[in-house]
N, C-alpha and C. Protein backbone atom coordinates (compact mmCIF):
# COMPACT_ATOMS: atom_id res chain seq x y z
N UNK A 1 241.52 -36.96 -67.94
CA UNK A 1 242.76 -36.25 -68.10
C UNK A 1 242.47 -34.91 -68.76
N UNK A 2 243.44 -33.60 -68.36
CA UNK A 2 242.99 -32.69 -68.64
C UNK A 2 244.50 -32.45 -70.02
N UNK A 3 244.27 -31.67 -70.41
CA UNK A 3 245.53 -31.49 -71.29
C UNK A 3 245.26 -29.60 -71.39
N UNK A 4 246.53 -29.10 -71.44
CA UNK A 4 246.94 -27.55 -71.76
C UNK A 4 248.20 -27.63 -73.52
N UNK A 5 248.10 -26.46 -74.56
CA UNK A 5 249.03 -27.28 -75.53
C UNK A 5 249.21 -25.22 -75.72
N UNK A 6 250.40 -25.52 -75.64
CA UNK A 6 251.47 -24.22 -75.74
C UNK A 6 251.72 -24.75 -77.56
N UNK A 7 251.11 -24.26 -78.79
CA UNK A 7 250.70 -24.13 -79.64
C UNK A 7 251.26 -22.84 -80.55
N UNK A 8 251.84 -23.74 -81.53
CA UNK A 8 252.55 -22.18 -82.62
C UNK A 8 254.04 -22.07 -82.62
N UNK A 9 254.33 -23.16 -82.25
CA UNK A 9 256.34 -23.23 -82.57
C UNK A 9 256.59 -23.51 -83.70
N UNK A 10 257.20 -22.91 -84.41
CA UNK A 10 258.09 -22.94 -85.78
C UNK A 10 258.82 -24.15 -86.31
N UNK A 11 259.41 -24.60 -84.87
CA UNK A 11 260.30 -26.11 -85.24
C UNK A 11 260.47 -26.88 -84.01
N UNK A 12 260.78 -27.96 -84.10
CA UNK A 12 261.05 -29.21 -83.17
C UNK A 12 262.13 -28.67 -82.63
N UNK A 13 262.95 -28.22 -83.14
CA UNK A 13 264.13 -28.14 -82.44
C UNK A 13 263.99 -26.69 -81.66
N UNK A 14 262.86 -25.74 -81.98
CA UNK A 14 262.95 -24.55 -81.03
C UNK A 14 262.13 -25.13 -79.76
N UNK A 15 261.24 -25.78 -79.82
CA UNK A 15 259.91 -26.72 -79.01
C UNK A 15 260.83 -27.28 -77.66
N UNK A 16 262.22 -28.24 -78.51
CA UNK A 16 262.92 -29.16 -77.62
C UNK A 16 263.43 -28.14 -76.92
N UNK A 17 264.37 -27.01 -77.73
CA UNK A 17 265.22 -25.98 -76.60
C UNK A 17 264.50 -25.28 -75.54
N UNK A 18 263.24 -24.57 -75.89
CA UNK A 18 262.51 -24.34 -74.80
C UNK A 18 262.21 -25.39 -73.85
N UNK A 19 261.84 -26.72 -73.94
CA UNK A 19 262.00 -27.41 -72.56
C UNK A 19 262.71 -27.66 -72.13
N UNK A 20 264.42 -27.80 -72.51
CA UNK A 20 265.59 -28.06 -71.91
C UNK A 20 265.77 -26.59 -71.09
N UNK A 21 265.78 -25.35 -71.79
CA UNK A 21 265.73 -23.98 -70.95
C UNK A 21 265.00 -24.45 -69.66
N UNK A 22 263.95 -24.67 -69.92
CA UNK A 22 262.98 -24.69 -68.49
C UNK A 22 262.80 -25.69 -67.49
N UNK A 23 263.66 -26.78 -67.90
CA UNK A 23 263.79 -28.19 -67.27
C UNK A 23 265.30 -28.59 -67.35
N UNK A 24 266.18 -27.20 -66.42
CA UNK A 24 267.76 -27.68 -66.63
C UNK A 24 268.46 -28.71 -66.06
N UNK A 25 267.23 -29.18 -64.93
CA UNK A 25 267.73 -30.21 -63.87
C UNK A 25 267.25 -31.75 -64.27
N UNK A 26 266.59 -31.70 -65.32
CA UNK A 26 266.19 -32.87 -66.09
C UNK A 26 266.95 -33.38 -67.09
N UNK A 27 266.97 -34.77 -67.10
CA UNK A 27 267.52 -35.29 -68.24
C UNK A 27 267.22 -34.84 -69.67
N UNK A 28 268.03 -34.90 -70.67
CA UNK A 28 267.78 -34.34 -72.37
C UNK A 28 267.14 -35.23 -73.00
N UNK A 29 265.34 -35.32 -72.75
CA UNK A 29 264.19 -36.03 -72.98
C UNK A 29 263.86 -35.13 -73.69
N UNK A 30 262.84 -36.04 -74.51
CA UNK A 30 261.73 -34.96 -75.01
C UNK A 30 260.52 -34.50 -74.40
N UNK A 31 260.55 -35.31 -73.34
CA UNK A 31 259.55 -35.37 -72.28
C UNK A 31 259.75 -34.96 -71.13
N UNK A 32 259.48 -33.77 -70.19
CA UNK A 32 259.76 -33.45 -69.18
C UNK A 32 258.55 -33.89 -68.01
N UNK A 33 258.77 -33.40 -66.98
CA UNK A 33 257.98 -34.02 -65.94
C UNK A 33 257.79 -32.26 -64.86
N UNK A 34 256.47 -31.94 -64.32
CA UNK A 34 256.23 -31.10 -63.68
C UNK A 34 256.03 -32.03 -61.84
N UNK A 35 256.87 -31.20 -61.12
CA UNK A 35 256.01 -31.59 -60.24
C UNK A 35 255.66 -30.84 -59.01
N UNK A 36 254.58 -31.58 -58.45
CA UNK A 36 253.86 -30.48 -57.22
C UNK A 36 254.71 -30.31 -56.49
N UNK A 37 254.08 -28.97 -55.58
CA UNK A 37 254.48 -28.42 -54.75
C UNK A 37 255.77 -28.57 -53.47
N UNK A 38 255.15 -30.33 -53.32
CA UNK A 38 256.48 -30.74 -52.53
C UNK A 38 257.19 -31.20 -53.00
N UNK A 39 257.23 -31.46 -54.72
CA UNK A 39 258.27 -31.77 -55.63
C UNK A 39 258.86 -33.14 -55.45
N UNK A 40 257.50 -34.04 -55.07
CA UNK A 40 257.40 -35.12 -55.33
C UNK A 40 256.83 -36.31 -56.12
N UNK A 41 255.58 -35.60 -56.05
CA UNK A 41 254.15 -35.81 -56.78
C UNK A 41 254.67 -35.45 -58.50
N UNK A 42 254.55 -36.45 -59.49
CA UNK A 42 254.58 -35.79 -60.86
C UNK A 42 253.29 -35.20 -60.98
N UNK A 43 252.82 -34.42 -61.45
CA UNK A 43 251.21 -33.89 -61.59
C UNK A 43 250.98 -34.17 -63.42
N UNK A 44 252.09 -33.23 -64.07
CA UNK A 44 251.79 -33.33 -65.38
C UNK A 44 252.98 -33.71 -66.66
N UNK A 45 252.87 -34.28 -67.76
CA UNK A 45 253.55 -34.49 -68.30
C UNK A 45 253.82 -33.41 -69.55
N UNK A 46 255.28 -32.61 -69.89
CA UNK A 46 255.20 -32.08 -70.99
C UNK A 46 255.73 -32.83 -72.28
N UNK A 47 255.66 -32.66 -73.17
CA UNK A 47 256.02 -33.50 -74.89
C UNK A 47 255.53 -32.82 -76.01
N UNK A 48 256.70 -32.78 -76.42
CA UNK A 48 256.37 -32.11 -78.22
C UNK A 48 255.84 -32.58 -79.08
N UNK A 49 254.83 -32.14 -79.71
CA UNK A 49 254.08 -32.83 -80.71
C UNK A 49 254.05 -32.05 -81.70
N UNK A 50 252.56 -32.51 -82.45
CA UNK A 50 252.03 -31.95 -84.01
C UNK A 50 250.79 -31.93 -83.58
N UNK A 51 249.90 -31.04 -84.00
CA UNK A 51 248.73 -30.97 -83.96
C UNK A 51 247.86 -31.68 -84.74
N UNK A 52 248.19 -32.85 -84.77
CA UNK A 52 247.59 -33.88 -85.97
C UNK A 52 246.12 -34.05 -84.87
N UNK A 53 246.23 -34.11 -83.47
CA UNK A 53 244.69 -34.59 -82.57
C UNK A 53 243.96 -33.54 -82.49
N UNK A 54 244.38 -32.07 -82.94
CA UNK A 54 243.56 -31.55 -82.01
C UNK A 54 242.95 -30.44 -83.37
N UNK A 55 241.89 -29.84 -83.70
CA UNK A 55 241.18 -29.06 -84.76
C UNK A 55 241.58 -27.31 -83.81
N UNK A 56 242.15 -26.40 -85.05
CA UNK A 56 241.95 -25.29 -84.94
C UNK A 56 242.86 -24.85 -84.17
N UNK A 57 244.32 -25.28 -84.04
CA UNK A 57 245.50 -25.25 -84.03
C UNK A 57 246.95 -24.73 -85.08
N UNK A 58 247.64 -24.20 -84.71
CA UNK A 58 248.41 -23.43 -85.81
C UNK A 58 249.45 -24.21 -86.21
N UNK A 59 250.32 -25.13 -85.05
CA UNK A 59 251.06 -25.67 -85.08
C UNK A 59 252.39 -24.98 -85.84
N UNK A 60 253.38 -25.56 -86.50
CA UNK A 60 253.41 -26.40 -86.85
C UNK A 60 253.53 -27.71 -85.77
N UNK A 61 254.33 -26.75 -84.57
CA UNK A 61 255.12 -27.77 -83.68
C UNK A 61 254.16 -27.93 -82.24
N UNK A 62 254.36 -27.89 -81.39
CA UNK A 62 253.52 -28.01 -79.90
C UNK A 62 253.85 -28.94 -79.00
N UNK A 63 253.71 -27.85 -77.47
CA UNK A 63 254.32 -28.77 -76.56
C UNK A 63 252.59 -28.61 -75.68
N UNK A 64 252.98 -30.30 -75.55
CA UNK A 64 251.17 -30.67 -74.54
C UNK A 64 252.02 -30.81 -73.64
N UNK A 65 250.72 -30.50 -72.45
CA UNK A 65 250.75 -30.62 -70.69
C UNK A 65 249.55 -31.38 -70.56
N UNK A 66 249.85 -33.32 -70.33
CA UNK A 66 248.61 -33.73 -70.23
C UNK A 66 249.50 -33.95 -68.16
N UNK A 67 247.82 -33.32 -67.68
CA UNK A 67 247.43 -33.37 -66.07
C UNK A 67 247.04 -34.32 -66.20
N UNK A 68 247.45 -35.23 -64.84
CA UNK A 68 246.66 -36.36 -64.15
C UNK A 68 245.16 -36.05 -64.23
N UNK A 69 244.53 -37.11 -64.12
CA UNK A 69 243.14 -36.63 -63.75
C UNK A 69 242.87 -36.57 -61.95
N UNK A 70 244.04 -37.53 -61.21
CA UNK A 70 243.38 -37.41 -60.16
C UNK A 70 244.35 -35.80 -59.16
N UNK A 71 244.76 -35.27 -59.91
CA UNK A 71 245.44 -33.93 -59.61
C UNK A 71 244.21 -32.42 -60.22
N UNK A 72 243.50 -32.84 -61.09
CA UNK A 72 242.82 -31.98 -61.52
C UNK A 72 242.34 -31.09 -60.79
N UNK A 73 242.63 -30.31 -60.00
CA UNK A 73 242.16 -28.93 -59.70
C UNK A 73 242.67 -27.64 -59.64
N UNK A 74 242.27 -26.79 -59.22
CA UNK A 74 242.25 -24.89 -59.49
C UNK A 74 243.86 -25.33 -58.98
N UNK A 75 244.78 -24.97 -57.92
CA UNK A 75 246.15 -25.08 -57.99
C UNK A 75 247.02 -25.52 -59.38
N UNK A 76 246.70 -26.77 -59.58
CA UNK A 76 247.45 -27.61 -59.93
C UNK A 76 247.09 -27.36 -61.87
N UNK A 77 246.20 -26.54 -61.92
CA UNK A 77 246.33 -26.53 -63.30
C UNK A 77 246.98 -25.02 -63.43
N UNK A 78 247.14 -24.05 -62.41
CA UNK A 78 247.83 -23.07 -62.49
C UNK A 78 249.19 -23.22 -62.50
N UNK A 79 249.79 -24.16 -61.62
CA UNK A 79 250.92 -25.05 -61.83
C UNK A 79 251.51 -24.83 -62.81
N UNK A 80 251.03 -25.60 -64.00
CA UNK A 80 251.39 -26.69 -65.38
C UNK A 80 251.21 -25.15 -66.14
N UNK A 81 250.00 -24.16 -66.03
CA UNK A 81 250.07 -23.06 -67.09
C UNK A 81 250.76 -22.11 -66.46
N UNK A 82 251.40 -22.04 -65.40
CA UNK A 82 252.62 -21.44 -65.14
C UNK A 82 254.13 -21.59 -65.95
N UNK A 83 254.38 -22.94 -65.84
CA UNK A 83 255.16 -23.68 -66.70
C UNK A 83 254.95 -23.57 -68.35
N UNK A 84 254.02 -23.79 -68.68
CA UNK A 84 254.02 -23.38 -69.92
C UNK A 84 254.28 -21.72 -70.27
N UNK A 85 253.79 -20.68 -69.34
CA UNK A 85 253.75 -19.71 -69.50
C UNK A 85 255.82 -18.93 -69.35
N UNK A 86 256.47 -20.16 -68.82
CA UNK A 86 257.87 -19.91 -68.47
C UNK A 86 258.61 -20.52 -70.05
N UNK A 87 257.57 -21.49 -70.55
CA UNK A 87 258.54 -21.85 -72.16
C UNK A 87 258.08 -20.72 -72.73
N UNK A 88 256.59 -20.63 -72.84
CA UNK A 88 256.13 -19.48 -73.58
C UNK A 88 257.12 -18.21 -73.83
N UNK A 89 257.75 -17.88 -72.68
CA UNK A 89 258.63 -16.65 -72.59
C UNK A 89 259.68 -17.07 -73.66
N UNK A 90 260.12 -18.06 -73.79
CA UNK A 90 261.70 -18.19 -74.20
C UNK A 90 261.45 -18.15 -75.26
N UNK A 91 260.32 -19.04 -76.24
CA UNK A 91 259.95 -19.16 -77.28
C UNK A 91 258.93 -19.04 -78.21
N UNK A 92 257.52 -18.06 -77.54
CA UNK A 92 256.34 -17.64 -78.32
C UNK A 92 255.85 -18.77 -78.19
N UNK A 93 254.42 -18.86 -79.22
CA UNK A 93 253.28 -19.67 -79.25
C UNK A 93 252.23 -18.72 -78.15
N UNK A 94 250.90 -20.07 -78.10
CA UNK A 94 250.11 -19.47 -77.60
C UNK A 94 249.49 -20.76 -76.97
N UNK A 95 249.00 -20.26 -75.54
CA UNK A 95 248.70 -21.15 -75.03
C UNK A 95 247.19 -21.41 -74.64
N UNK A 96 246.61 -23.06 -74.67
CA UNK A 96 245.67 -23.48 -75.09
C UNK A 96 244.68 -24.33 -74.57
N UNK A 97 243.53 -24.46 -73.89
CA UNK A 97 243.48 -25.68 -73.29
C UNK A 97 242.70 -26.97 -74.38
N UNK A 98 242.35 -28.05 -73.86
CA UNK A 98 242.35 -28.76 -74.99
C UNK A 98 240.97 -28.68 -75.45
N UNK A 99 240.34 -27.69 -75.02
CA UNK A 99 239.28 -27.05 -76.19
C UNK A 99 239.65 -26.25 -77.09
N UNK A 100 240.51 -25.91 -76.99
CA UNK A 100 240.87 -24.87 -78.28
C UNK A 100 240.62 -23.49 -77.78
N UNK A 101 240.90 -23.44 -76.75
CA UNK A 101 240.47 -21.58 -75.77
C UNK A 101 241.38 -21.58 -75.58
N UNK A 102 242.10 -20.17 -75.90
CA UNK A 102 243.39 -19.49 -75.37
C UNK A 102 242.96 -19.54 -73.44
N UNK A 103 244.66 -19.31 -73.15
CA UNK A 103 243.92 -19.52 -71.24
C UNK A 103 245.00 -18.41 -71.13
């Protein structure tokens, strides 16, 4: 599994509004769902966290994009950091893959 973490939100509750902004057709989860191209396929999962797993993170708050593993390639991770790059807009942070490299 690959994971991407949009990293550096202020609060839970700015974290949650940015995925409701960007997931208006989804239920009021904390968990949203990306999906491929023919918008059938889930590929990746988004969810707000804490950076309690991951070293060298600002946190306080953070939304992960863990990818399937069997979706893992060049498309499909442009996908998911597209999506992140659409919360990113509404609400800052910085986005991350789960090495700790800005992408």
């Amino acid at each position: 599994m690959r994971s991407y973490i949009l990293d550096g939100i202020p609060t839970h509750e700015i974290a949650i509004q940015g995925l409701a902004h960007s997931f208006p057709d989804q239920e009021d989860f904390e968990t949203k769902v990306v999906f491929g191209p023919d918008g059938k396929q889930s590929i990746s999962w988004l969810y707000v966290g804490e950076p309690d797993d991951f070293e060298g993170l600002d946190g306080p708050f953070l939304i992960q994009a863990d990818l399937s593993g069997r979706f893992y390639d060049f498309d499909i991770n442009t996908i998911v950091i597209q999506t992140l790059r659409i919360i990113q807009a509404q609400i800052g942070g910085v986005i991350r893959n789960d090495d700790g490299i800005v992408v």
